[in-house]
Each structure stands twice: as structure tokens, then as C-alpha cells.
Protein backbone atom coordinates (compact mmCIF):
# COMPACT_ATOMS: atom_id res chain seq x y z
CA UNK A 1 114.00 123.42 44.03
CA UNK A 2 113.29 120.73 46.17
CA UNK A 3 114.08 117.07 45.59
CA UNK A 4 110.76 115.47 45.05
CA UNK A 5 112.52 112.20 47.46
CA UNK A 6 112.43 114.33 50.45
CA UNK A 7 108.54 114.31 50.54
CA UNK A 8 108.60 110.19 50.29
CA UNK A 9 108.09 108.44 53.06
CA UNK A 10 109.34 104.95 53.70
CA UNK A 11 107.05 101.51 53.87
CA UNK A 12 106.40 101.28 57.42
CA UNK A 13 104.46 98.26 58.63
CA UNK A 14 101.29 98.51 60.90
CA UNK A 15 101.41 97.86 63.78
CA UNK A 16 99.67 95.02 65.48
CA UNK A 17 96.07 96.63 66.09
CA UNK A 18 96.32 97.64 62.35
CA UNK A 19 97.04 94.31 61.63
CA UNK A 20 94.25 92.58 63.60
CA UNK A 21 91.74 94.91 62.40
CA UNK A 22 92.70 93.57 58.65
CA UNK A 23 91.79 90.01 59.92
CA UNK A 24 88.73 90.83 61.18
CA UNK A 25 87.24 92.23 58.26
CA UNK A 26 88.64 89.30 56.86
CA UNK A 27 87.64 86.56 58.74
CA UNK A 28 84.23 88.43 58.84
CA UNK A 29 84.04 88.03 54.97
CA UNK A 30 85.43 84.74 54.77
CA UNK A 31 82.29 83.55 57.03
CA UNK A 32 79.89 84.16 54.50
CA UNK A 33 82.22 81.46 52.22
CA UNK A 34 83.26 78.87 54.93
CA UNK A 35 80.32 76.29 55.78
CA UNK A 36 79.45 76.25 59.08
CA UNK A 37 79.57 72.89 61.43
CA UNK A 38 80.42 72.14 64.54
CA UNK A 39 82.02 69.06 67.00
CA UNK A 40 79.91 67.32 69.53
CA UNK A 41 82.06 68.60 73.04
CA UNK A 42 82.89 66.30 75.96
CA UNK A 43 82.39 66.93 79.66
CA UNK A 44 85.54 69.41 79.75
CA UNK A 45 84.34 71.52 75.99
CA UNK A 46 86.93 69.54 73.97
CA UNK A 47 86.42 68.13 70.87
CA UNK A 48 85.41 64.72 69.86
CA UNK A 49 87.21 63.69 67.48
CA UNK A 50 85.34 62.44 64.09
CA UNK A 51 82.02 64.37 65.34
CA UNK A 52 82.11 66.92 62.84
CA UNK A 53 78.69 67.90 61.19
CA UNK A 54 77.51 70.61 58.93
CA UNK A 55 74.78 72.59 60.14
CA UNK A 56 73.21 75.83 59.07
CA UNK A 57 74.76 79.34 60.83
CA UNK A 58 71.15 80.99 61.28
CA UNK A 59 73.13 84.41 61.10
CA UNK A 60 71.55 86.53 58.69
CA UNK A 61 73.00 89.69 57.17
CA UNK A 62 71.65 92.12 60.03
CA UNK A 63 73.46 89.84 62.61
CA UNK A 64 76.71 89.21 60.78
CA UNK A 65 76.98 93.13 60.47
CA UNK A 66 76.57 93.15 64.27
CA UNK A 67 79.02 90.57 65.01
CA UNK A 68 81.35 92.90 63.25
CA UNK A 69 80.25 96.18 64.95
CA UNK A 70 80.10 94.47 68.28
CA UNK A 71 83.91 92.03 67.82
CA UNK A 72 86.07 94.67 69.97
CA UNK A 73 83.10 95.00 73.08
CA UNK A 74 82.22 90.76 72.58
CA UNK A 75 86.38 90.38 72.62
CA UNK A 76 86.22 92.61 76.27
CA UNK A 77 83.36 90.85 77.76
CA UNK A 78 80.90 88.95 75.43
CA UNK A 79 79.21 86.17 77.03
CA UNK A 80 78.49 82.50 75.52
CA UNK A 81 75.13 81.04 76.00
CA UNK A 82 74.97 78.07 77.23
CA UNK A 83 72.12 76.65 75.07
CA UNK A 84 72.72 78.22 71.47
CA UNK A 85 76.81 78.79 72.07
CA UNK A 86 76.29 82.58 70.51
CA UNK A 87 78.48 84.87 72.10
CA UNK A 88 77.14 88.66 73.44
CA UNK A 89 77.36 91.18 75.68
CA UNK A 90 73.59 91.14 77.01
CA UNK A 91 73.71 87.17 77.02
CA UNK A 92 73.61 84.80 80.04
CA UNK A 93 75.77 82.12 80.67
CA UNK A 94 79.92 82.23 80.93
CA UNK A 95 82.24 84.87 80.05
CA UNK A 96 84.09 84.27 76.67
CA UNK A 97 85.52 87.89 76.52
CA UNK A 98 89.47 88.59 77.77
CA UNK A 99 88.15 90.91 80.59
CA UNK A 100 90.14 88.51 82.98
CA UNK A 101 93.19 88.93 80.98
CA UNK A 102 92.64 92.32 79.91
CA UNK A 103 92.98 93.60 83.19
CA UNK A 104 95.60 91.43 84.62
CA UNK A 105 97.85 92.64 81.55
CA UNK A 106 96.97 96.70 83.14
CA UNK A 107 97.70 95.50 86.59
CA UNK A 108 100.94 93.76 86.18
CA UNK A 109 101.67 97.01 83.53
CA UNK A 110 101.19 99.13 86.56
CA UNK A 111 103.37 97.03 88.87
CA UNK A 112 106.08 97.20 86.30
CA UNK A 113 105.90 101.13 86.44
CA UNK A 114 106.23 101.91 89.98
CA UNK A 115 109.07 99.07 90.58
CA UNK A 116 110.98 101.04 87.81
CA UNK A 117 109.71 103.91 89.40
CA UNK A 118 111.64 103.52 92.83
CA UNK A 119 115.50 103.35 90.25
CA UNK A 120 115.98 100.14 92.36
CA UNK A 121 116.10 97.80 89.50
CA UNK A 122 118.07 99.90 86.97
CA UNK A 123 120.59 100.60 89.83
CA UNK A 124 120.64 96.60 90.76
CA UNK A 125 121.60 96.16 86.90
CA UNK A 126 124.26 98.76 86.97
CA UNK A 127 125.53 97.89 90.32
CA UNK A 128 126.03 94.36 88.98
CA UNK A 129 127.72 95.27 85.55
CA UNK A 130 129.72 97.57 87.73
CA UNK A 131 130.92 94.61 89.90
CA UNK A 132 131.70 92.41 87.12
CA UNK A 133 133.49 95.16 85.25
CA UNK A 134 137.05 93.65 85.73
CA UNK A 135 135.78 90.39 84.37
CA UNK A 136 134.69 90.15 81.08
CA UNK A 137 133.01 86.78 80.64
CA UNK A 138 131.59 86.81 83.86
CA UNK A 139 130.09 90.60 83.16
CA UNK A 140 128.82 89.34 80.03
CA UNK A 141 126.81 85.89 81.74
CA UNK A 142 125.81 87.84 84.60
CA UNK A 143 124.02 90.65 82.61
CA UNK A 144 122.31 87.70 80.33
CA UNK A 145 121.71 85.64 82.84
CA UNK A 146 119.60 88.46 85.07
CA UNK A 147 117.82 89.50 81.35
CA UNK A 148 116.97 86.23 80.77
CA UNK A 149 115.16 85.98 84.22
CA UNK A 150 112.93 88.83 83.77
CA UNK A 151 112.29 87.97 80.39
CA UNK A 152 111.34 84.45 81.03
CA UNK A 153 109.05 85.60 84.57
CA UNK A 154 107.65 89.27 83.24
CA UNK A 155 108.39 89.61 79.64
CA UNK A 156 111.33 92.05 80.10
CA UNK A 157 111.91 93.11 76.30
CA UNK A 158 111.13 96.81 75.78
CA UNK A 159 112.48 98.19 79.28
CA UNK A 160 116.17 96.83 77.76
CA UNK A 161 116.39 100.12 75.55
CA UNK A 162 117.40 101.88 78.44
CA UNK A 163 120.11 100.12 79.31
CA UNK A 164 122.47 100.63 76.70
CA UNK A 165 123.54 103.73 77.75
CA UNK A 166 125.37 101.28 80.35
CA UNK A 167 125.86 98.59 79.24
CA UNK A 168 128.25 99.40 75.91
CA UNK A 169 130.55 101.70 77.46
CA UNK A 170 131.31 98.61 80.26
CA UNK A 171 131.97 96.25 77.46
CA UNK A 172 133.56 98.40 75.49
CA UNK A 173 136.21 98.91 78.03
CA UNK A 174 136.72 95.22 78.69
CA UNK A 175 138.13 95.46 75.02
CA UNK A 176 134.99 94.23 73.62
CA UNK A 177 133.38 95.78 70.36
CA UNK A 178 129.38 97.09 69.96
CA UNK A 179 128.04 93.70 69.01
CA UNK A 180 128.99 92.36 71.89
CA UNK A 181 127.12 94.86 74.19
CA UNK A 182 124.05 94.51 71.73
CA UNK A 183 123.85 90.69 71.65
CA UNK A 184 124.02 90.69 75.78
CA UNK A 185 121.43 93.04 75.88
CA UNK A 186 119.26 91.59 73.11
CA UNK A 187 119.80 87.91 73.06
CA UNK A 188 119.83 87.87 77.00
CA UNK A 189 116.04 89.28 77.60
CA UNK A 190 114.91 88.03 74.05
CA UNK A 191 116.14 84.21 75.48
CA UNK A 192 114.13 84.25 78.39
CA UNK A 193 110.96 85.40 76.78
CA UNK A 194 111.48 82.67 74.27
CA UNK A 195 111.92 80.45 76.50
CA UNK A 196 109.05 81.99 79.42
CA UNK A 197 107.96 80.19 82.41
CA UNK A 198 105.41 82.37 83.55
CA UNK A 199 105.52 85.31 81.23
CA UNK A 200 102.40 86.96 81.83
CA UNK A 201 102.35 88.71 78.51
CA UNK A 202 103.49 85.69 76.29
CA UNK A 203 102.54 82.24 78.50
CA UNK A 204 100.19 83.73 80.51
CA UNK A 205 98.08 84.61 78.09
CA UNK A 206 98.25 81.51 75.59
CA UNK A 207 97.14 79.49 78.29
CA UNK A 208 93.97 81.51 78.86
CA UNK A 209 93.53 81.04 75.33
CA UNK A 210 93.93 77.32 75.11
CA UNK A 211 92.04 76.97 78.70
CA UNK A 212 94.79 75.52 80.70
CA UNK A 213 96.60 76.58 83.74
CA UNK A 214 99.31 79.06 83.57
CA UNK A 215 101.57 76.58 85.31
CA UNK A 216 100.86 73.42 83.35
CA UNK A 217 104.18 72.33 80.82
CA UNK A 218 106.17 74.24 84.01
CA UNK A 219 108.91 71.68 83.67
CA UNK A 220 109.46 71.79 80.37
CA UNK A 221 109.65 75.35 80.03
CA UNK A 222 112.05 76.08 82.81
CA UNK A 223 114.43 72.93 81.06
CA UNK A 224 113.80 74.95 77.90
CA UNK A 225 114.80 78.51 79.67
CA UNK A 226 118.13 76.97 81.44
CA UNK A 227 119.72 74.91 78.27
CA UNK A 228 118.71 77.61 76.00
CA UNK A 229 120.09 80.71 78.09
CA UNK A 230 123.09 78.49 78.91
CA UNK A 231 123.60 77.93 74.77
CA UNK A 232 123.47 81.99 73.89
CA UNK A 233 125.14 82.56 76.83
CA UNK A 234 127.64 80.33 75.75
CA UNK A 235 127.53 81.44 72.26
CA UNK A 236 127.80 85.32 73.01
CA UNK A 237 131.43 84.60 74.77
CA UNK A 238 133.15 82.75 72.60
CA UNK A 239 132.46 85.78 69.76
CA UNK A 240 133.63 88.40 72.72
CA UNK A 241 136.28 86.00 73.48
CA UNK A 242 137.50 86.07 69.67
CA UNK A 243 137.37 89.58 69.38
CA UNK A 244 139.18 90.65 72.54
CA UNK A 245 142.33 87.71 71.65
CA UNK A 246 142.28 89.39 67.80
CA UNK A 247 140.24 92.41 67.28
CA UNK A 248 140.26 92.11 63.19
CA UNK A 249 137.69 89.77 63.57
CA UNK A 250 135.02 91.98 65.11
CA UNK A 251 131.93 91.95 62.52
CA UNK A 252 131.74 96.03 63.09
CA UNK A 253 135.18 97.21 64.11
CA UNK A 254 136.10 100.00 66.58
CA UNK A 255 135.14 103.21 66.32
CA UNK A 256 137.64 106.04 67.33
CA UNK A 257 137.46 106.33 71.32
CA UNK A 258 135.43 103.81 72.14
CA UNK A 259 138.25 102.29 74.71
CA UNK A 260 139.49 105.41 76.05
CA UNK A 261 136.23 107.32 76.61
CA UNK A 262 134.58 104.22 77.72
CA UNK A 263 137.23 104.03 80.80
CA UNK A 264 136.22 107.36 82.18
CA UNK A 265 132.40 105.83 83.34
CA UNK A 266 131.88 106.66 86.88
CA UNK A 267 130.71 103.93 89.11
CA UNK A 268 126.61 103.78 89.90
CA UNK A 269 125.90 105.24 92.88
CA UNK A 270 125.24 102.44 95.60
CA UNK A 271 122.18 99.81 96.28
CA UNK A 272 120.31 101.89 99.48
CA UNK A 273 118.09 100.18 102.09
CA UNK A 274 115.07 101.42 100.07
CA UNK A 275 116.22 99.87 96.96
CA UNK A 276 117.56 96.35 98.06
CA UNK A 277 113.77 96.41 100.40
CA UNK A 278 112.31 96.76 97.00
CA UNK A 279 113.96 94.44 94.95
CA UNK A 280 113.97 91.65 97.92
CA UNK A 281 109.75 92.81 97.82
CA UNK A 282 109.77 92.28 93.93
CA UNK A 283 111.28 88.58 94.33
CA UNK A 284 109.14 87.44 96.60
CA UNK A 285 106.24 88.85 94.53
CA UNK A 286 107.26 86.98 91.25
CA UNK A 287 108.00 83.29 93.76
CA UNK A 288 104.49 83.62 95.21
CA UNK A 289 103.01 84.19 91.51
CA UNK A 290 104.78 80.99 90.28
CA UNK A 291 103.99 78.96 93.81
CA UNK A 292 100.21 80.47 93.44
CA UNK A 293 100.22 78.89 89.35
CA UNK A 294 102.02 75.99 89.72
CA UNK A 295 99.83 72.34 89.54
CA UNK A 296 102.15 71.10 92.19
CA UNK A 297 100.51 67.18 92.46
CA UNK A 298 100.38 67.07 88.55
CA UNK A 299 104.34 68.60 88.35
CA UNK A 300 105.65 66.29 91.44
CA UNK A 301 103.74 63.30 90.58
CA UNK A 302 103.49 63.43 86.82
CA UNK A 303 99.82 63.02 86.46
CA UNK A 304 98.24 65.60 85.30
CA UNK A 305 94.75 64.04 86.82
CA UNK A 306 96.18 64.11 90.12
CA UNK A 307 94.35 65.25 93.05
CA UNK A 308 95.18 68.88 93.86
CA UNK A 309 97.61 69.12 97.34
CA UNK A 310 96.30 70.93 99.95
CA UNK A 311 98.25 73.73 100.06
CA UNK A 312 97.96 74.61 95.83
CA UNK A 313 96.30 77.95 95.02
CA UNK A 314 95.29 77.34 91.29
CA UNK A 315 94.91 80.51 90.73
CA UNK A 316 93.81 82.26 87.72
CA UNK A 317 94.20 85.91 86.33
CA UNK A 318 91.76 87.53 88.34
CA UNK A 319 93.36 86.28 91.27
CA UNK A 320 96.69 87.29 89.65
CA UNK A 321 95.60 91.10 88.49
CA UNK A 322 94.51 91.28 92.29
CA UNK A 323 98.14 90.23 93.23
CA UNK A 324 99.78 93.00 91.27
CA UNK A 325 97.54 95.66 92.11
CA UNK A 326 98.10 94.79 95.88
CA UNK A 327 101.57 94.30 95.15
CA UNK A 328 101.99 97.83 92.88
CA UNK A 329 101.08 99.71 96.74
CA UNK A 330 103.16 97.34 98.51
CA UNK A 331 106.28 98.02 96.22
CA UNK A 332 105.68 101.96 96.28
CA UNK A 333 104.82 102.57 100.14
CA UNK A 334 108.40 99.61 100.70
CA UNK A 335 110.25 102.37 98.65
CA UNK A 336 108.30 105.62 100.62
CA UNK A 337 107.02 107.06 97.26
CA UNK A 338 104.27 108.74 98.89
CA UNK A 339 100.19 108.11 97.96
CA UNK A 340 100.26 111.01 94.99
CA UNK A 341 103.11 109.26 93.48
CA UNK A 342 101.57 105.66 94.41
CA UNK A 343 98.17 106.77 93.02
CA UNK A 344 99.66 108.74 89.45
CA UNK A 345 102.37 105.99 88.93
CA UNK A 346 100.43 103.40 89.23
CA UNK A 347 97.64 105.02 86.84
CA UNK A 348 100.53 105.74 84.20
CA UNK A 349 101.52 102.22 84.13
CA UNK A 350 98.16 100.71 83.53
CA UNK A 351 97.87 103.41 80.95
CA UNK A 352 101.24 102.83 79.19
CA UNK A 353 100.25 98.74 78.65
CA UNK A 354 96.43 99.62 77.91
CA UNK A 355 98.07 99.02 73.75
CA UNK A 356 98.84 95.46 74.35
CA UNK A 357 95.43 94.85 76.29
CA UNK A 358 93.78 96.32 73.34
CA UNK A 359 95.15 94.04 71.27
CA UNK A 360 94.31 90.85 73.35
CA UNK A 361 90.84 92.39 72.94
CA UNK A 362 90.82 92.74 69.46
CA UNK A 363 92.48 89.42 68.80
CA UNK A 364 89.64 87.65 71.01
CA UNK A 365 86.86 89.60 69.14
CA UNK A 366 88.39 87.89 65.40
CA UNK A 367 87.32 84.56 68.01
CA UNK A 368 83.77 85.52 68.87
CA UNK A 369 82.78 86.25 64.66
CA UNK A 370 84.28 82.75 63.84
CA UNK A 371 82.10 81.33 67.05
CA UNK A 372 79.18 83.04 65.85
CA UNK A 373 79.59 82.25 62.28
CA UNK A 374 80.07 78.59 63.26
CA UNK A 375 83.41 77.92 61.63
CA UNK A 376 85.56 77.74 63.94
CA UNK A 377 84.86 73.80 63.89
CA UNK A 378 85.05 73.81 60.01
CA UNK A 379 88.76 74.95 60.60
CA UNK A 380 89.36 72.36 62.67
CA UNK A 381 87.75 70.06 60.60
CA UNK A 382 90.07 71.23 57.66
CA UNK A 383 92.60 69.77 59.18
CA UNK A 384 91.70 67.24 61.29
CA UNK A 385 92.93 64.29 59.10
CA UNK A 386 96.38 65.54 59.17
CA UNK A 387 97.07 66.00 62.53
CA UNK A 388 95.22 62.86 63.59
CA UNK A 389 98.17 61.03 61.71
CA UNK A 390 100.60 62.65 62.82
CA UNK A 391 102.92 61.34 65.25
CA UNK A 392 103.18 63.67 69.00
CA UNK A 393 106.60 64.78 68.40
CA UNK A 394 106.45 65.98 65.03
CA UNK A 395 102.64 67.67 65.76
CA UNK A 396 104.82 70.32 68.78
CA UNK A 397 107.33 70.86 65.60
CA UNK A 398 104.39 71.95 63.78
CA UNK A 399 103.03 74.02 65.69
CA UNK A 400 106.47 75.80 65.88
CA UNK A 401 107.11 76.05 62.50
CA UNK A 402 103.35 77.13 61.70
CA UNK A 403 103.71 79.64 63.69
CA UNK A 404 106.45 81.51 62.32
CA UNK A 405 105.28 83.32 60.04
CA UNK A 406 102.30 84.64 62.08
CA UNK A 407 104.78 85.86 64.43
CA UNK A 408 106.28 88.19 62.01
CA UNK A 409 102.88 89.53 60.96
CA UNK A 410 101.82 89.78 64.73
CA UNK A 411 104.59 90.91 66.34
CA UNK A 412 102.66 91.30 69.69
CA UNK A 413 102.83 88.11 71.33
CA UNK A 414 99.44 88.71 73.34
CA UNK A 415 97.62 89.58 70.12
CA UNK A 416 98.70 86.35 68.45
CA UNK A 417 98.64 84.01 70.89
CA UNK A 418 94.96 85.43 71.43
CA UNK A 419 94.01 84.67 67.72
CA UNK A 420 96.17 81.49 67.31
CA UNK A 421 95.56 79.61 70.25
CA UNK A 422 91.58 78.87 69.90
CA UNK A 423 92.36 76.50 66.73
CA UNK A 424 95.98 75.58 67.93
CA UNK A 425 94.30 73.80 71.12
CA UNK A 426 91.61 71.80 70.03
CA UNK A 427 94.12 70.78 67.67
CA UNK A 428 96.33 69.07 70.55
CA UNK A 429 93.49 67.52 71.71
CA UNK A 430 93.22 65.83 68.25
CA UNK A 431 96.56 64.66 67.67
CA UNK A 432 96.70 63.36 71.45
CA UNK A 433 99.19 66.18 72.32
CA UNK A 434 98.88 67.84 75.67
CA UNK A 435 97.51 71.73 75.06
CA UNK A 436 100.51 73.09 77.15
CA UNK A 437 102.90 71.65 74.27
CA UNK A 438 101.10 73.96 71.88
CA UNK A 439 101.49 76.93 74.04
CA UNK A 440 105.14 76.26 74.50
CA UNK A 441 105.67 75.33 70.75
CA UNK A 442 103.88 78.55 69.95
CA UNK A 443 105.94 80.99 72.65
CA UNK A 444 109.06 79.30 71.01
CA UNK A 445 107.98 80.46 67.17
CA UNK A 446 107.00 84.24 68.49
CA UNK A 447 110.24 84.47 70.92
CA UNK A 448 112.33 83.44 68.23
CA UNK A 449 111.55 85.33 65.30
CA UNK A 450 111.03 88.11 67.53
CA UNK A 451 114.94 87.85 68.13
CA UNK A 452 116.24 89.02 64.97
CA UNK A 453 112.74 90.63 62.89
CA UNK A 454 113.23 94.41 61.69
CA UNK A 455 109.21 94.22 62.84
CA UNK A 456 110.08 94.90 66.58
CA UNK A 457 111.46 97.85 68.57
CA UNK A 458 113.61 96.27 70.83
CA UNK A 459 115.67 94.71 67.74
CA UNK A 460 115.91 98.20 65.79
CA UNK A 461 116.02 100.03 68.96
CA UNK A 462 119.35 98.09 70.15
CA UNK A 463 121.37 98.38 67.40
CA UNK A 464 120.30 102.28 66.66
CA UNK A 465 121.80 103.04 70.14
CA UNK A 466 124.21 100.79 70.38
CA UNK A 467 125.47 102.18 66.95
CA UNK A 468 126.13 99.42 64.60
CA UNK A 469 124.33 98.35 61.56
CA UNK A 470 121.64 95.21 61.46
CA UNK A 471 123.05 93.95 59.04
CA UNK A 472 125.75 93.22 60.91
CA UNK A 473 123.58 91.94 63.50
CA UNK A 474 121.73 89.45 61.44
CA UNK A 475 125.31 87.72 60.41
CA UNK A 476 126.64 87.58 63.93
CA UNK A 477 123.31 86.14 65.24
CA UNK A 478 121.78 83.46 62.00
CA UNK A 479 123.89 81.11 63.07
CA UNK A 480 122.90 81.21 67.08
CA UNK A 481 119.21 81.21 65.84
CA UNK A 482 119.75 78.01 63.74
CA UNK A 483 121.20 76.24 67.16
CA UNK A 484 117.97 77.45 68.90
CA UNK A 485 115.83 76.70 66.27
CA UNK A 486 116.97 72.82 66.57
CA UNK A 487 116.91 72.63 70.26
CA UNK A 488 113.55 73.86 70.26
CA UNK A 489 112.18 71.72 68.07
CA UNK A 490 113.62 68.86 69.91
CA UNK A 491 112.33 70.10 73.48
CA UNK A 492 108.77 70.38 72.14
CA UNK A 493 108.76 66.82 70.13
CA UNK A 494 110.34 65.40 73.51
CA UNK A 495 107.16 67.05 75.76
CA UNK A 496 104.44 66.31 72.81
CA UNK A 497 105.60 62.97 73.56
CA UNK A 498 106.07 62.57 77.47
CA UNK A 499 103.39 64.83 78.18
């Protein structure tokens, strides 16, 4: 007989489109309780403080239950009237919908693909760890240090699974144990999206949502992104450090032949002129994206009212999805991959990310029921008092801690920042904060938790193939997330209050 166990299956938990389809029903049946009202708006749409007034939602059954039908197509492209401020997709007036964002997120997707495509950046990684292979500390930043750019410029996160196939037998041979190889892999791409600049999938998109450039709070976040990679960095050597002088202090020990077989890796084969074209082509991609976002009068002068240079781009995401898409061909005809491969790489790539554009989509359609239920402002209202009083730096500490747990229920960082950011903004505004604050307060909270949270693949995922336990894990790493934890919160109080 058969042990009735074997048919059980474990609690897994949804993932994030689930999740967001739970809210909408949600918020969609908490409209008919919350009373609707509204802010008078200034010249710019913000919020005027202490204008809050009740007024009657005019949405009867028939239209609520269309508001719910229509949330996923109003999320894509539903447009706001000017006059009545209803959002739909046969309306006039100015797109509300994340069509701009939706298909940036496929575009840069796609770019991702075919430069991973050509082997040139796996075989940059290897050739580095290759290099560095005699020196263990210097192996150990260098790895991080490249992780932590890509994180902090493209979200690198996922694409890190592959790498362990690398990475631990180098480390290992350095006389290193597992945890090492996991925490340089882990901690050195989950740092830098923590701590993003210009993360597309993470920054970029939280400033759509609060409506402010992509390259406002710039400074702040690449001060953030060097002290904090320089801290794990940091932190991650003096453990490898300990267990290479003594190695009964590893947290997981040695398992037999990990030394000896780990010796016997082959060098990568070498960088060719294709692949060093192709990464120099990728560089200069990623620069021009942060020249073309970057406020450069407001970032050099320090006003953020100052009169735009001459030379700034300001541009936006459809400029941006343009870029990649241009920039996808450029990077597959640099490495000769031929217009079929072009054409069905580039196709696979937008299909691959198509998940996390859905769930910017559904995330913005939870948006478009509270506008047309007319309590979005109520929200706002709700608290209002409380973060009026509060003083700048503790209201960015607030938003970070707020946000915590959301980020564990929302692992996707483009589905929450999509539902959190709408109320998160206005709330700034109130509490005389600058809204780039509460982006980088809220890509702190989602970076962070998404460093050590059983929610997320690349956690799981790294210490599955890198064969130790997460339990483990968890000890080595509490103690590097407390650090971060405190130096966040004191980067975000110090820009809620020179900002």
C-alpha cells in the first residue's frame, strides 16, 4: 500500500499575478465600503493638502462590475478624461494605462536575450573569475562588484542561477566553503538591485508610477549603491577570510572533494573580437540610457526647478523601449548572429519577460478601480494627519519599513511598485518629502527582503545548486541584513531631508 503522504503536496505560495488578482477583487469590494472624496489638484496633479471633500462615486452596480471586467485592458491602456477623471479604454484625454512601461519592460527583456545570446557576457564573467582565481579576496570583490553593476543598471537577479556552475568550484579551490560562493553570487546582484540607479524593472518603473523622472534622486542612489556594495563586499571577505585561516568555523563544512575536484576546472575559453565588440556595444548602451535619464541642471546645480541644459534628453520609456529595440539589432548584427537568429531571439526575449509586464498591468488595473471608485483620495486622506506631522527623515524610514511586508507578499518588484507607488507619492507631496525619496525608500524595502525571502527563486535557486541548506544561509546573512537595514534607513532620512 501506498503512504497516503506521498499524494500531499506542499503549501506553495502564488505567485505574484495570483496575488494581484486577490487584491483586485478586493479592492473592488472594499469600494462599495470606502466613501468616496477627492483633493482639489494643483497645476502639476498633486495634491493640496487639507482639500479633501466627500463627494458621491456616481458608479452604480453595472459600472463597478465593468471596472472589474475591464481592470487588466484599463491597466494596458485606459485613458483618463480630462473633465470627469474616469478612466477607459474608449475615453479621450491622457493615457493612464502602463502601455509605456509595458512595452519598455518587453523591449529591454528582448535586449537582455540576444546579449546573453552572443555567450559574450557569461564568458566576460568567467574570464574574470578565471583571472582572479589565484587571489581569493580579490576574486571574491571582483565577481560582486560586476553583479552589483548589472543589478543596480538592469536588474540582474534571475540570470545569476547560471552561474554557479562556475562560480563554486573557483571558490572552492581558493579553500573557500559553499557559502562563500553563494553569498558572492547572491548578495553581489541582490546589492545592486537594492540599491538600483536605473533599474528598469525596479526604479524605472516606480518612477512612472509616482510621475517623476527615472533619473531624479540619481545621487542618492548611486551613494546608496557604492557604500552599500562596499559594506557586503566587505562583509562577505572577512567570513571567507575566517574560514580559509580555520576551516571549523565554516557555517556548512566541506563536503568530500570539494578541493580536489574543484582544482581540475579548465580555464574558459578566451574573450574573441565578437565578444569584447559586444560587451564594449552593451556599455555604451547602458551610459547613453543613464546620460539620456539623467536631470543634469537639477543633479549639477541642486535645484530641481532648474532650467533644463541644452544638451539633456529627458527621456521617458517610450523613448527608452525604442532604445533597446534599436539596440537588441545593433547587439546581434555587432556579434554576426544572422537576421533569423536576430528576428527569433529577439521575439523569445520579449516573450520570456511578457510575466513581469503582465503584472505591471495588473497592478495598474487595482489603480484604475480605486480611481473610478473615487477612493483613492479617501486613502490618502486616511492618513494625511500623520504624515503631515511627521518630520522628512523619519517619513523616507516609513516608507521603508511600510513597505516590507508588501514586498514579501509581492515579490515582483514591478507589480508592487505599480500598486504601491500611486498612494506612496502623493504622500511625499504631503509630508514635504521629494517623490524620488519614496521610490528609493520603497526599492530599498523590496531589494532587501528580497535578499534573504524563501518567496523568490534566485534565493532558493542559489542555495539548491550551490548545495547547502537555507538555513544556513539565513544565519550567515541576518546579521549583514541588519547593517543594511540601518544604513538604509539613514540614506533615505538624510535625502527626505536634503532633497
Amino acid at each position: 500500500m501506498s503512504d497516503p503522504a506521498e499524494g500531499r503536496r506542499g503549501f506553495t505560495f502564488p505567485g505574484a499575478p495570483t496575488v494581484l488578482a486577490v487584491v483586485t477583487v478586493a479592492v473592488w469590494l472594499l469600494a462599495f465600503v470606502i466613501p468616496p472624496g477627492s483633493y482639489t489638484r494643483d497645476s502639476r496633479g498633486s495634491p493640496v493638502q487639507g482639500s479633501y471633500h466627500r463627494e458621491a462615486s456616481g458608479r452604480a452596480l453595472v459600472d463597478r462590475l465593468e471596472d472589474l471586467f475591464l481592470s487588466p485592458v484599463n491597466g494596458l491602456y485606459g485613458v483618463r478624461d480630462a473633465h470627469t477623471g474616469e478612466v477607459g479604454p474608449d475615453l479621450s484625454g491622457d493615457l493612464f494605462g502602463s502601455a509605456g512601461v509595458f512595452l519598455f519592460v518587453l523591449a529591454i527583456g528582448a535586449f537582455i536575450t540576444v546579449v546573453f545570446a552572443t555567450g559574450a557576457l557569461d564568458r566576460g564573467i568567467a574570464r574574470l573569475a578565471h583571472r582572479l582565481r589565484d587571489r581569493g579576496a580579490l576574486l571574491i570583490a571582483g565577481v560582486m562588484t560586476v553583479f552589483s553593476l548589472l543589478g543596480t543598471v538592469e536588474g540582474f537577479a534571475e540570470e545569476t542561477l547560471g552561474f554557479y556552475g562556475l562560480v563554486v568550484p573557483l571558490i572552492l579551490a581558493l579553500g573557500y566553503d559553499r557559502l562563500v560562493a553563494t553569498a558572492t553570487i547572491i548578495l553581489g546582484a541582490g546589492v545592486g538591485v537594492l540599491a538600483s540607479t536605473v533599474n528598469p524593472f525596479a526604479t524605472g518603473v516606480a518612477s512612472s508610477a509616482a510621475d517623476v523622472p527615472l533619473g531624479d534622486g540619481i545621487v542618492l542612489r548611486v551613494a546608496m549603491w557604492l557604500v552599500l556594495t562596499g559594506v557586503t563586499i566587505a562583509y562577505v571577505v572577512r567570513y571567507a577570510r575566517r574560514v580559509r585561516a580555520d576551516p571549523g568555523r565554516s557555517l556548512v563544512g566541506f563536503g568530500p572533494g570539494d578541493r580536489e575536484h574543484a582544482r581540475e576546472a579548465e580555464a574558459p575559453p578566451a574573450l574573441t573580437g565578437l565578444h569584447k565588440a559586444v560587451l564594449v556595444t552593451v556599455a555604451l548602451v547602458f551610459a547613453f540610457m543613464i546620460f539620456s535619464v539623467i536631470p543634469w541642471a537639477g543633479a549639477l546645480t541642486g535645484d530641481t526647478d532648474a532650467r533644463p541644459y541644452s544638451f539633456e534628453l529627458g527621456w521617458t520609456f517610450p523613448q527608452l523601449a525604442a532604445l533597446f529595440v534599436v539596440a537588441s539589432v545593433l547587439v546581434g548584427i555587432v556579434a554576426r548572429m544572422g537576421e533569423a537568429r536576430i528576428s527569433s531571439t529577439f521575439v523569445q526575449g520579449a516573450a520570456d519577460f511578457l510575466a513581469p509586464a503582465l503584472v505591471i498591468v495588473l497592478a495598474r488595473g487595482v489603480t484604475v478601480i480605486m480611481t473610478n471608485s473615487h477612493i483613492t483620495d479617501t486613502v490618502l486622506h486616511a492618513v494625511e494627519g500623520v504624515v503631515s506631522q511627521t518630520p522628512s527623515a523619519l517619513f523616507g524610514i516609513m516608507v521603508y519599513v511600510v513597505n516590507l511586508p508588501l514586498a514579501f507578499l509581492i515579490p515582483s518588484t514591478s507589480g508592487h511598485a505599480t500598486l504601491a507607488m500611486p498612494v506612496l507619492a502623493p504622500l511625499a507631496d504631503f509630508a514635504g518629502v521629494a517623490r524620488s525619496v519614496a521610490v528609493t525608500s520603497w526599492q530599498a524595502a523590496s531589494g532587501w527582503m528580497n535578499l534573504w525571502v524563501p518567496t523568490t527563486a534566485v534565493v532558493m535557486g542559489g542555495v539548491a545548486l550551490a548545495g547547502i541548506g537555507y538555513d544556513a544561509y539565513l544565519r550567515f546573512v541576518w546579521p549583514l541584513l541588519a547593517v543594511l537595514a540601518a544604513l538604509i534607513c539613514g540614506f533615505v532620512a538624510l535625502g527626505a531631508v536634503v532633497a
